[in-house]
PDB file of N, CA and C in Angstrom:
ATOM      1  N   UNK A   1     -14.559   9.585 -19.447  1.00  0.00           N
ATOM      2  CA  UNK A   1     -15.490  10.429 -20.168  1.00  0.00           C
ATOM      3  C   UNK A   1     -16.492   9.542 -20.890  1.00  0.00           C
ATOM      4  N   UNK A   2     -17.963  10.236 -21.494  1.00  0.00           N
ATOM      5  CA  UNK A   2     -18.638   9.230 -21.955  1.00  0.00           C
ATOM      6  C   UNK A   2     -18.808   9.896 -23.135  1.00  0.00           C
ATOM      7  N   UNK A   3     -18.924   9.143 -24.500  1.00  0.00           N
ATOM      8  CA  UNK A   3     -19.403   9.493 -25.633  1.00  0.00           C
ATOM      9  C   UNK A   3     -21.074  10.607 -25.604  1.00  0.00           C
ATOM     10  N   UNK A   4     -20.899  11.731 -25.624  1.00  0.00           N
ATOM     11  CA  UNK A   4     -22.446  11.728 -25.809  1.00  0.00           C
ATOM     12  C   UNK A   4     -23.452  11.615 -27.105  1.00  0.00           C
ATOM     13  N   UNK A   5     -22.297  11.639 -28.018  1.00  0.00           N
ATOM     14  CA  UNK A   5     -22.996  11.158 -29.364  1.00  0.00           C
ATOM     15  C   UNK A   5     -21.891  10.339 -30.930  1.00  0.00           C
ATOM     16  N   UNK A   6     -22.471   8.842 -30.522  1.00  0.00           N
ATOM     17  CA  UNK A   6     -21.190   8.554 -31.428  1.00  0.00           C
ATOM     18  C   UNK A   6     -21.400   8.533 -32.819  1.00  0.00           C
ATOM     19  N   UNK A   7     -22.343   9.526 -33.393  1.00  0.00           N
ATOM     20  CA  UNK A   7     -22.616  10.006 -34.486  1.00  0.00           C
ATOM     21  C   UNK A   7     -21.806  10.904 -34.659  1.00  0.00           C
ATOM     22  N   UNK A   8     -21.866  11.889 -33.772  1.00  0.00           N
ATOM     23  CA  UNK A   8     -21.152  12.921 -34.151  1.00  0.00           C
ATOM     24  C   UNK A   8     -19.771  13.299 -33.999  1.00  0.00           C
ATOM     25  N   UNK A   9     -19.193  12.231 -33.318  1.00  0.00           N
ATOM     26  CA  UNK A   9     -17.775  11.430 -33.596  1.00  0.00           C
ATOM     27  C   UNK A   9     -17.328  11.663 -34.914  1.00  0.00           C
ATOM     28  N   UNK A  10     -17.856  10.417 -35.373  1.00  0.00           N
ATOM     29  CA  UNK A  10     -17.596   9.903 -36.657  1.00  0.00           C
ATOM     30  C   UNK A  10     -17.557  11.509 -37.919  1.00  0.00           C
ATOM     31  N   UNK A  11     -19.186  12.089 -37.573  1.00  0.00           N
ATOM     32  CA  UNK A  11     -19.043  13.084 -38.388  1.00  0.00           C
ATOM     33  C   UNK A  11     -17.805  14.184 -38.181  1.00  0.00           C
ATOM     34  N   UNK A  12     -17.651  14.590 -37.169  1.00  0.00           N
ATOM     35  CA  UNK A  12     -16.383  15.422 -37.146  1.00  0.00           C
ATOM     36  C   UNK A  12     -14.971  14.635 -37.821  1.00  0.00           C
ATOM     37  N   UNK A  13     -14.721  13.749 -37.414  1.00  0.00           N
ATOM     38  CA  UNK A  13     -13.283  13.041 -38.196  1.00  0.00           C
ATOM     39  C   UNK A  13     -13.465  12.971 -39.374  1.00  0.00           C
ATOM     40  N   UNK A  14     -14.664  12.782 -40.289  1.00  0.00           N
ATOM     41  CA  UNK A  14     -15.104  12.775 -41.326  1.00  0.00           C
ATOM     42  C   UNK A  14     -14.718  14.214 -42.297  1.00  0.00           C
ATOM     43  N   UNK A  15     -15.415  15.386 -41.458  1.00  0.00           N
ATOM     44  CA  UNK A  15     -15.006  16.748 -41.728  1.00  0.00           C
ATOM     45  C   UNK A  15     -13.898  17.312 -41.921  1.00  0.00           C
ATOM     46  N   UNK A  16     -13.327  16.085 -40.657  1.00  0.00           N
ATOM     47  CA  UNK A  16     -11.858  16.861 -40.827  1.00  0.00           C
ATOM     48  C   UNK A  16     -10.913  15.998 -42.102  1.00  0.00           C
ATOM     49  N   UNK A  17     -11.433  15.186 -42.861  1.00  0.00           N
ATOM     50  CA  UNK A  17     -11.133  14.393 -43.569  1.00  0.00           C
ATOM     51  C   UNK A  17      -9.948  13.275 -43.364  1.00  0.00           C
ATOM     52  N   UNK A  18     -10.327  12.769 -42.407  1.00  0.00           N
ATOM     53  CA  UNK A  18      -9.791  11.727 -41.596  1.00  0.00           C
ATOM     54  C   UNK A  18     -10.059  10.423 -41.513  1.00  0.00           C
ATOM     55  N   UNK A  19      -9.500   9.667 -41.966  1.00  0.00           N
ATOM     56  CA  UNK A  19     -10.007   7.936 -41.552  1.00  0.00           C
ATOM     57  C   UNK A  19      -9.913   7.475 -40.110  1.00  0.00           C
ATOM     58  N   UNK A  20     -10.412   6.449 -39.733  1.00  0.00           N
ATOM     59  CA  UNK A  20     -10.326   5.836 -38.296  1.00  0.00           C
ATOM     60  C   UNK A  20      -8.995   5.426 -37.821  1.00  0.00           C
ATOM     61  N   UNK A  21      -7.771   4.928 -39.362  1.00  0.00           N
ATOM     62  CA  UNK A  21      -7.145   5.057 -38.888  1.00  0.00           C
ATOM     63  C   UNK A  21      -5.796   6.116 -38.780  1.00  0.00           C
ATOM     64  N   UNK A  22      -6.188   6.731 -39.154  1.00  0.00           N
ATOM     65  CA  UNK A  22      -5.122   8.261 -39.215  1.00  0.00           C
ATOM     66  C   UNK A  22      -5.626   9.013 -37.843  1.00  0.00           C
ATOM     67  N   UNK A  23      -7.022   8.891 -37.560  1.00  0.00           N
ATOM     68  CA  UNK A  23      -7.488   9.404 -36.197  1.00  0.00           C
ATOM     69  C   UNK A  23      -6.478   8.462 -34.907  1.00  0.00           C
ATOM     70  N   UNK A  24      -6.576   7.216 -35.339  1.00  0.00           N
ATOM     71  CA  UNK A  24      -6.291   6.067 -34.131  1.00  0.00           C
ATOM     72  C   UNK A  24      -5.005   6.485 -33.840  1.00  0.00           C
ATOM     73  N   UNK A  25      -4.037   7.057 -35.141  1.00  0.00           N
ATOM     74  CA  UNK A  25      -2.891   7.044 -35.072  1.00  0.00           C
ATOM     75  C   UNK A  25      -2.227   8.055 -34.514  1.00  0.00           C
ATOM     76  N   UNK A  26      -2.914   9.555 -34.836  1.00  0.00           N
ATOM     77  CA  UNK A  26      -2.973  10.325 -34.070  1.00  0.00           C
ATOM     78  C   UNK A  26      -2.992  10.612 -32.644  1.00  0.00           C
ATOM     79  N   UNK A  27      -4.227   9.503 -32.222  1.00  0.00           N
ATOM     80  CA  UNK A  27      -4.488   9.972 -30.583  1.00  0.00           C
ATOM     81  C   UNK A  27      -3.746   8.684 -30.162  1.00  0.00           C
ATOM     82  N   UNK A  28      -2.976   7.835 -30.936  1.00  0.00           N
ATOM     83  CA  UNK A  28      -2.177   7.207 -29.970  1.00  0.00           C
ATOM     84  C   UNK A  28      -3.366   5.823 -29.461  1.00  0.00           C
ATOM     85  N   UNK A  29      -4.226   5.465 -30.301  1.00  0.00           N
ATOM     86  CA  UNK A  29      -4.674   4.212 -30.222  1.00  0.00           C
ATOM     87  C   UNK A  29      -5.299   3.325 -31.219  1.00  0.00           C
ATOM     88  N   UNK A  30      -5.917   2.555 -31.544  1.00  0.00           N
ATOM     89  CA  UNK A  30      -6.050   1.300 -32.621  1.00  0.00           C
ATOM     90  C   UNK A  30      -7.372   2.010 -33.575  1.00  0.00           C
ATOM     91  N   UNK A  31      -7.298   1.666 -34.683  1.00  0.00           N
ATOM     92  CA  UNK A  31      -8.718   1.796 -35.390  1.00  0.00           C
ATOM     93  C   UNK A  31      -9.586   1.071 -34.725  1.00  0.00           C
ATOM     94  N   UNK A  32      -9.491  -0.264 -34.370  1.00  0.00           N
ATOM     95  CA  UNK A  32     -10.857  -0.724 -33.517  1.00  0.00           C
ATOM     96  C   UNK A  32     -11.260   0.055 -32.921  1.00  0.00           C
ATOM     97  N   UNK A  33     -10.528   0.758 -31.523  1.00  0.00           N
ATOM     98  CA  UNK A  33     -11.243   1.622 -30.892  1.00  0.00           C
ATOM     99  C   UNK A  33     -11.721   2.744 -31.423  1.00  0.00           C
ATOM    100  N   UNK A  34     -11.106   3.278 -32.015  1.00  0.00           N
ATOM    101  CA  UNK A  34     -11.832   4.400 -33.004  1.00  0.00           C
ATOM    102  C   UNK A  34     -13.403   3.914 -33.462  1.00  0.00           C
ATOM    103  N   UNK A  35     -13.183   2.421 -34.295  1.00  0.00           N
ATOM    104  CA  UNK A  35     -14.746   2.122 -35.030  1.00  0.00           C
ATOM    105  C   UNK A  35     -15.748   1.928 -33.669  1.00  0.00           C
ATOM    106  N   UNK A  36     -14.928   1.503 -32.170  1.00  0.00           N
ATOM    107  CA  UNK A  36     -16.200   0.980 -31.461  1.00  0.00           C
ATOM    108  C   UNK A  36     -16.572   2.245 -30.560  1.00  0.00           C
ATOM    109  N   UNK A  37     -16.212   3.416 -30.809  1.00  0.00           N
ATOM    110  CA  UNK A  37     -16.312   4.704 -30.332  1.00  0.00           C
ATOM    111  C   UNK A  37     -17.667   5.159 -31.350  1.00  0.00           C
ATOM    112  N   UNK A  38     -17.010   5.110 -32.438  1.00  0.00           N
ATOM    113  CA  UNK A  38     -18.079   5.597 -33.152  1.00  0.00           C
ATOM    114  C   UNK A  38     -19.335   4.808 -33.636  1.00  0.00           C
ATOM    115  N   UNK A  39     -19.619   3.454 -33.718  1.00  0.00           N
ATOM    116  CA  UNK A  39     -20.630   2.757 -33.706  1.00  0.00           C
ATOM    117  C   UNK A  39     -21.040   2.222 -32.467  1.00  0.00           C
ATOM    118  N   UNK A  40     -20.767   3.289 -30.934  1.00  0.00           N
ATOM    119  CA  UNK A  40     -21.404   3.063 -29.615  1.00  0.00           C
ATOM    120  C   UNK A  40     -20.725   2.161 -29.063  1.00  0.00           C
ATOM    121  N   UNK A  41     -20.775   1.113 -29.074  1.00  0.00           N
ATOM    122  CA  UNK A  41     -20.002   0.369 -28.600  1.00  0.00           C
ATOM    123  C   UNK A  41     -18.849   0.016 -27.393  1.00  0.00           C
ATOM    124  N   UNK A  42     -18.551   0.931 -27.512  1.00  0.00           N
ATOM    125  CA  UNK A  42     -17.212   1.680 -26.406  1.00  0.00           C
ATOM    126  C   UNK A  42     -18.150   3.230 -26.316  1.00  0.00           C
ATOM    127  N   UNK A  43     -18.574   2.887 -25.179  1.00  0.00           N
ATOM    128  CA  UNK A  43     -19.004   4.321 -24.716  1.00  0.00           C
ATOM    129  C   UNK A  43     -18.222   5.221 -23.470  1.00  0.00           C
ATOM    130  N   UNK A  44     -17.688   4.691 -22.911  1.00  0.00           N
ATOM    131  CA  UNK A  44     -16.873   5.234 -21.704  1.00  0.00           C
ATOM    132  C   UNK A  44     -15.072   5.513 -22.148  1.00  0.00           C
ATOM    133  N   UNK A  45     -14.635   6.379 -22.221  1.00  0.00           N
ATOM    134  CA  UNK A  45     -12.713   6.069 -22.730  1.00  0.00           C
ATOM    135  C   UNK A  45     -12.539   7.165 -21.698  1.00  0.00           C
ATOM    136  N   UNK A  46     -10.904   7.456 -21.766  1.00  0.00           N
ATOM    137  CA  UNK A  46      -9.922   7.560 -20.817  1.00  0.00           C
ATOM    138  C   UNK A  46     -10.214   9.719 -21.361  1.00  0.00           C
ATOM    139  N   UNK A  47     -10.359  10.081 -20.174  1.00  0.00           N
ATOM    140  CA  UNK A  47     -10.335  11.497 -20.549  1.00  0.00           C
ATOM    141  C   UNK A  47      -9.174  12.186 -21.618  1.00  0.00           C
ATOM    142  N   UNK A  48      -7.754  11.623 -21.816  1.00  0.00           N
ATOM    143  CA  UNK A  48      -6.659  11.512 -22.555  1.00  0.00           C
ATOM    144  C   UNK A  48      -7.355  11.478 -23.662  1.00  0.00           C
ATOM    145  N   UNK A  49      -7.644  10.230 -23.951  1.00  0.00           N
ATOM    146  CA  UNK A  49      -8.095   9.720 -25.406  1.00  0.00           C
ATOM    147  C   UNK A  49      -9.056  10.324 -25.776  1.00  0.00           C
ATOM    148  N   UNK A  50     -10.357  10.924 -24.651  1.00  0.00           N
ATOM    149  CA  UNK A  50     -11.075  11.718 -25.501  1.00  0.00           C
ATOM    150  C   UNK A  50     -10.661  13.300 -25.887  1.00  0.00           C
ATOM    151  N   UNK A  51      -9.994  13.874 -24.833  1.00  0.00           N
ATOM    152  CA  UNK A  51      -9.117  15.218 -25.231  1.00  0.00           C
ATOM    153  C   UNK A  51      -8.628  15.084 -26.382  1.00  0.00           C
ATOM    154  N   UNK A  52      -7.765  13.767 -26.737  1.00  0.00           N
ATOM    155  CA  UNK A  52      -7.321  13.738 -28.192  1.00  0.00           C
ATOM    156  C   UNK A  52      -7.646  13.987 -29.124  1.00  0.00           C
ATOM    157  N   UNK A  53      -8.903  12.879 -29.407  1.00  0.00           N
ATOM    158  CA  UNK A  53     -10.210  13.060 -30.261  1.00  0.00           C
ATOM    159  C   UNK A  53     -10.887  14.710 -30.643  1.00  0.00           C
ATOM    160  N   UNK A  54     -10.944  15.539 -29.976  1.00  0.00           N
ATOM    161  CA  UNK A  54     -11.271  16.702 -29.741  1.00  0.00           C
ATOM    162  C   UNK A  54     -10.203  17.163 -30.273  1.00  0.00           C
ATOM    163  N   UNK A  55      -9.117  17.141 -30.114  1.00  0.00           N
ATOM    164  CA  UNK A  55      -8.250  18.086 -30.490  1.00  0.00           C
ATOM    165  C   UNK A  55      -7.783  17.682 -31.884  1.00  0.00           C
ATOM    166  N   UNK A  56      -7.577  16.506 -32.275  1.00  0.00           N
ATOM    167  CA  UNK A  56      -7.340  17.022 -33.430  1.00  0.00           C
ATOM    168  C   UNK A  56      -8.681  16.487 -34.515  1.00  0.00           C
ATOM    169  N   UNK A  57      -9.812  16.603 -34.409  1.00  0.00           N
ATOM    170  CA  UNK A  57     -10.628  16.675 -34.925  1.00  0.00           C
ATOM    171  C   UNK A  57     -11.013  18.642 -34.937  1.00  0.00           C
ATOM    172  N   UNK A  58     -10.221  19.039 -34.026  1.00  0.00           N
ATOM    173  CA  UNK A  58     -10.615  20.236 -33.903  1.00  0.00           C
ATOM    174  C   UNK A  58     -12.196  20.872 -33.784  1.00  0.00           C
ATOM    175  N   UNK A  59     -12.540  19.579 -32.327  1.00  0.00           N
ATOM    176  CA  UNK A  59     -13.943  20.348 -31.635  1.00  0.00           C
ATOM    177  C   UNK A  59     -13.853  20.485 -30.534  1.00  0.00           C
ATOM    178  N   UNK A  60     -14.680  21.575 -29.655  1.00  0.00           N
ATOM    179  CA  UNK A  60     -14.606  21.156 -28.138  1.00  0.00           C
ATOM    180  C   UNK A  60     -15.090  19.877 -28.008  1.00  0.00           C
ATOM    181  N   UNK A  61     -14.446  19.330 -26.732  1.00  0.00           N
ATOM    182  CA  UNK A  61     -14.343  18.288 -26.023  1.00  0.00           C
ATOM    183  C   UNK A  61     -15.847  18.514 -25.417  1.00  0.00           C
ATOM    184  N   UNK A  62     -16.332  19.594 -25.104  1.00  0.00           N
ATOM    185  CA  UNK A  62     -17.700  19.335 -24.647  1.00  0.00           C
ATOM    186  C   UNK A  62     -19.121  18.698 -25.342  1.00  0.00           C
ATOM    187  N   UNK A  63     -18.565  19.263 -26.913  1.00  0.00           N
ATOM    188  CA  UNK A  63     -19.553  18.746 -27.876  1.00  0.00           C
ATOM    189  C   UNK A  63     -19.606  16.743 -28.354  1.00  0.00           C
ATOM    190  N   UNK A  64     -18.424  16.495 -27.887  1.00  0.00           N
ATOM    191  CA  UNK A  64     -18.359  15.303 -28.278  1.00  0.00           C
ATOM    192  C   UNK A  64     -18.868  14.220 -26.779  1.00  0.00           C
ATOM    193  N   UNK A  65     -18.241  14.521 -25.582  1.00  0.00           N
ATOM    194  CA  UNK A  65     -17.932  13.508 -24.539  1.00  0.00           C
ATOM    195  C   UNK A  65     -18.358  14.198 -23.071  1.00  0.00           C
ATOM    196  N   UNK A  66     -18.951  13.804 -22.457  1.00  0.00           N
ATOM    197  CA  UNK A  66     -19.186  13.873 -21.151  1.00  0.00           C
ATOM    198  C   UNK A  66     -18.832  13.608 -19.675  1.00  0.00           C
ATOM    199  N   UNK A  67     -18.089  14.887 -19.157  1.00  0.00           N
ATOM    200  CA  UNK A  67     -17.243  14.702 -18.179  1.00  0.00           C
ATOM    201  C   UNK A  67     -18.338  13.619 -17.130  1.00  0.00           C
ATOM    202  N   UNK A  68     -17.713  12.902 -16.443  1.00  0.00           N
ATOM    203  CA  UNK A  68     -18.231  12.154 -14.962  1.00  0.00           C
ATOM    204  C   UNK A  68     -17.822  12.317 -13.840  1.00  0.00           C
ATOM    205  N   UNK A  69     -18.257  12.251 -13.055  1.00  0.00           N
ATOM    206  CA  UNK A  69     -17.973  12.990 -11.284  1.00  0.00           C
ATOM    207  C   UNK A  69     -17.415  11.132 -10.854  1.00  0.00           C
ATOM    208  N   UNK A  70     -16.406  11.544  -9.951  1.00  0.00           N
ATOM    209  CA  UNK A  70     -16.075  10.194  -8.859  1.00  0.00           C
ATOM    210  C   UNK A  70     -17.223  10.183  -7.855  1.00  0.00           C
ATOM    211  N   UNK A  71     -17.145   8.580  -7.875  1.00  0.00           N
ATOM    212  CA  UNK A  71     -17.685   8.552  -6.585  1.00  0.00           C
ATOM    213  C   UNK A  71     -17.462   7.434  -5.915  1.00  0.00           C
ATOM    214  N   UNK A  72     -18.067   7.474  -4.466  1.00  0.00           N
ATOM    215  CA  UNK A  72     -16.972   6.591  -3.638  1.00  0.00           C
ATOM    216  C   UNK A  72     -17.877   5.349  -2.936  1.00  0.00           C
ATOM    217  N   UNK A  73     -17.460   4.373  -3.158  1.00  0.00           N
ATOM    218  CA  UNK A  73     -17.803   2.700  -3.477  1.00  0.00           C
ATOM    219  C   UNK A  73     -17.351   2.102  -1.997  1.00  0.00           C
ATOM    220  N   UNK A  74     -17.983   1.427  -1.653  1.00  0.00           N
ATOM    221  CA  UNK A  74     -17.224   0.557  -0.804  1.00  0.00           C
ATOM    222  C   UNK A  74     -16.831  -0.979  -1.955  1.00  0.00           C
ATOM    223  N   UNK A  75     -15.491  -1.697  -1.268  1.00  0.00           N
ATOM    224  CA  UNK A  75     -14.731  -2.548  -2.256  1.00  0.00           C
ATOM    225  C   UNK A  75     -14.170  -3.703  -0.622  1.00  0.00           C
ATOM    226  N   UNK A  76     -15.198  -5.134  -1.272  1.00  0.00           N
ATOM    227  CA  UNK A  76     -15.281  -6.622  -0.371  1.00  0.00           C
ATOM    228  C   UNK A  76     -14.169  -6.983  -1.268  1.00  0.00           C
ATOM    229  N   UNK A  77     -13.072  -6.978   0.036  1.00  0.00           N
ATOM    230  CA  UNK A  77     -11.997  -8.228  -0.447  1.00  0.00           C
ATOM    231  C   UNK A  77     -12.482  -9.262  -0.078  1.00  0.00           C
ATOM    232  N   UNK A  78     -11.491 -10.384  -0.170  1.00  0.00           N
ATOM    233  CA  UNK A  78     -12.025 -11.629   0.198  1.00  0.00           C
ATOM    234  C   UNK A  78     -11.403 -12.066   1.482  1.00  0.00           C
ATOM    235  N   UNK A  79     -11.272 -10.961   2.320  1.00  0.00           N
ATOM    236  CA  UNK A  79     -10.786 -11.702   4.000  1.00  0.00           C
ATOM    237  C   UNK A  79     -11.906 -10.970   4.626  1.00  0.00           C
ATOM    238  N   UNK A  80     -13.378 -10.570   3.669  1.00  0.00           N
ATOM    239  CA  UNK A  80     -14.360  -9.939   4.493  1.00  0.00           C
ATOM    240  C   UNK A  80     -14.230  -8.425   4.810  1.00  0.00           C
ATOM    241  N   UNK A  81     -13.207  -7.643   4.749  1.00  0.00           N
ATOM    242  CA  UNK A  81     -12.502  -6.315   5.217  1.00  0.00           C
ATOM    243  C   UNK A  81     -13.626  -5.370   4.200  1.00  0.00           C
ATOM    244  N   UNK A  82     -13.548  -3.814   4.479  1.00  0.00           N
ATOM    245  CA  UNK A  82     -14.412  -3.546   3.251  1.00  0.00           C
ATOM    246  C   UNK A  82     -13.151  -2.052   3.561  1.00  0.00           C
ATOM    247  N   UNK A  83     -13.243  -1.748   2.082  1.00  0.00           N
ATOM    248  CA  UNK A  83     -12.420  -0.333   1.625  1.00  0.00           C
ATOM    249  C   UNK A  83     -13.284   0.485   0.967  1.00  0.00           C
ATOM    250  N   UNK A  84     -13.054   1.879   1.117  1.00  0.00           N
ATOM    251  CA  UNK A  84     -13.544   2.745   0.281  1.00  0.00           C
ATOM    252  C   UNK A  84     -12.699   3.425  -0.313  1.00  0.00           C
ATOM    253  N   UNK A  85     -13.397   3.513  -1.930  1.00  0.00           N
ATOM    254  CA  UNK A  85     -12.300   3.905  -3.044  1.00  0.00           C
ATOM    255  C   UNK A  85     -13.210   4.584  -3.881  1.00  0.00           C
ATOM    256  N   UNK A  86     -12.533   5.761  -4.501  1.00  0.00           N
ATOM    257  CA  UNK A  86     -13.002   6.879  -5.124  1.00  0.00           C
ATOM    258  C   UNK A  86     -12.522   6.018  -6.590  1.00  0.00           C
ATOM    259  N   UNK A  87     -13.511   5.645  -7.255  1.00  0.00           N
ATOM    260  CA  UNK A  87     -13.655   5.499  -8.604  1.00  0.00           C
ATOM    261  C   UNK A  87     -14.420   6.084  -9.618  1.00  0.00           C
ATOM    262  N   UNK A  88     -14.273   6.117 -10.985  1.00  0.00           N
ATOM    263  CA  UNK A  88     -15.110   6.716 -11.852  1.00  0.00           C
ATOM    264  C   UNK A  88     -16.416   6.158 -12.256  1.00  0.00           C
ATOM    265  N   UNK A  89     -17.501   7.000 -12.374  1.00  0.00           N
ATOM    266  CA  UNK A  89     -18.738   6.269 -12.829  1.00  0.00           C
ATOM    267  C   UNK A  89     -19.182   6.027 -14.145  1.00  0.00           C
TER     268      UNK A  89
END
């Protein structure tokens, strides 16, 4: 998922009267990531972690983060071979 505004991150956890790390602790990851979520930084996280964020900040998940579509890559090993693999963008 992608941050679509890491202002308004911060302001919702704020609302909900929450520190970065009572949020971190909550969704099950570090205050760093929390601070580099919300000062941009970390713009891309794990759909999990942003569902989290959403939930117990108690906003939709749409207002905060932006779903991304797969798409499919070709991937050069190094015996020259080529694979295609459905990854996230």
């Amino acid at each position: 998922m992608k941050v679509k505004s890491p202002e308004q991150v911060q302001r919702w956890r704020k609302r909900r009267g929450l520190t970065q790390d009572q949020l971190a602790y909550l969704t099950d990851c570090t205050q760093q990531t929390i601070s580099l979520i919300e000062t941009g930084k970390m713009s891309t996280l794990s759909e999990d972690l942003a569902l989290a964020i959403a939930r117990h900040v108690d906003c939709p998940w749409e207002d905060l983060f932006v779903a991304h579509e797969s798409t499919v890559v070709a991937i050069v090993t190094n015996d020259m071979q080529s694979d295609s693999r459905r990854i996230s963008a």
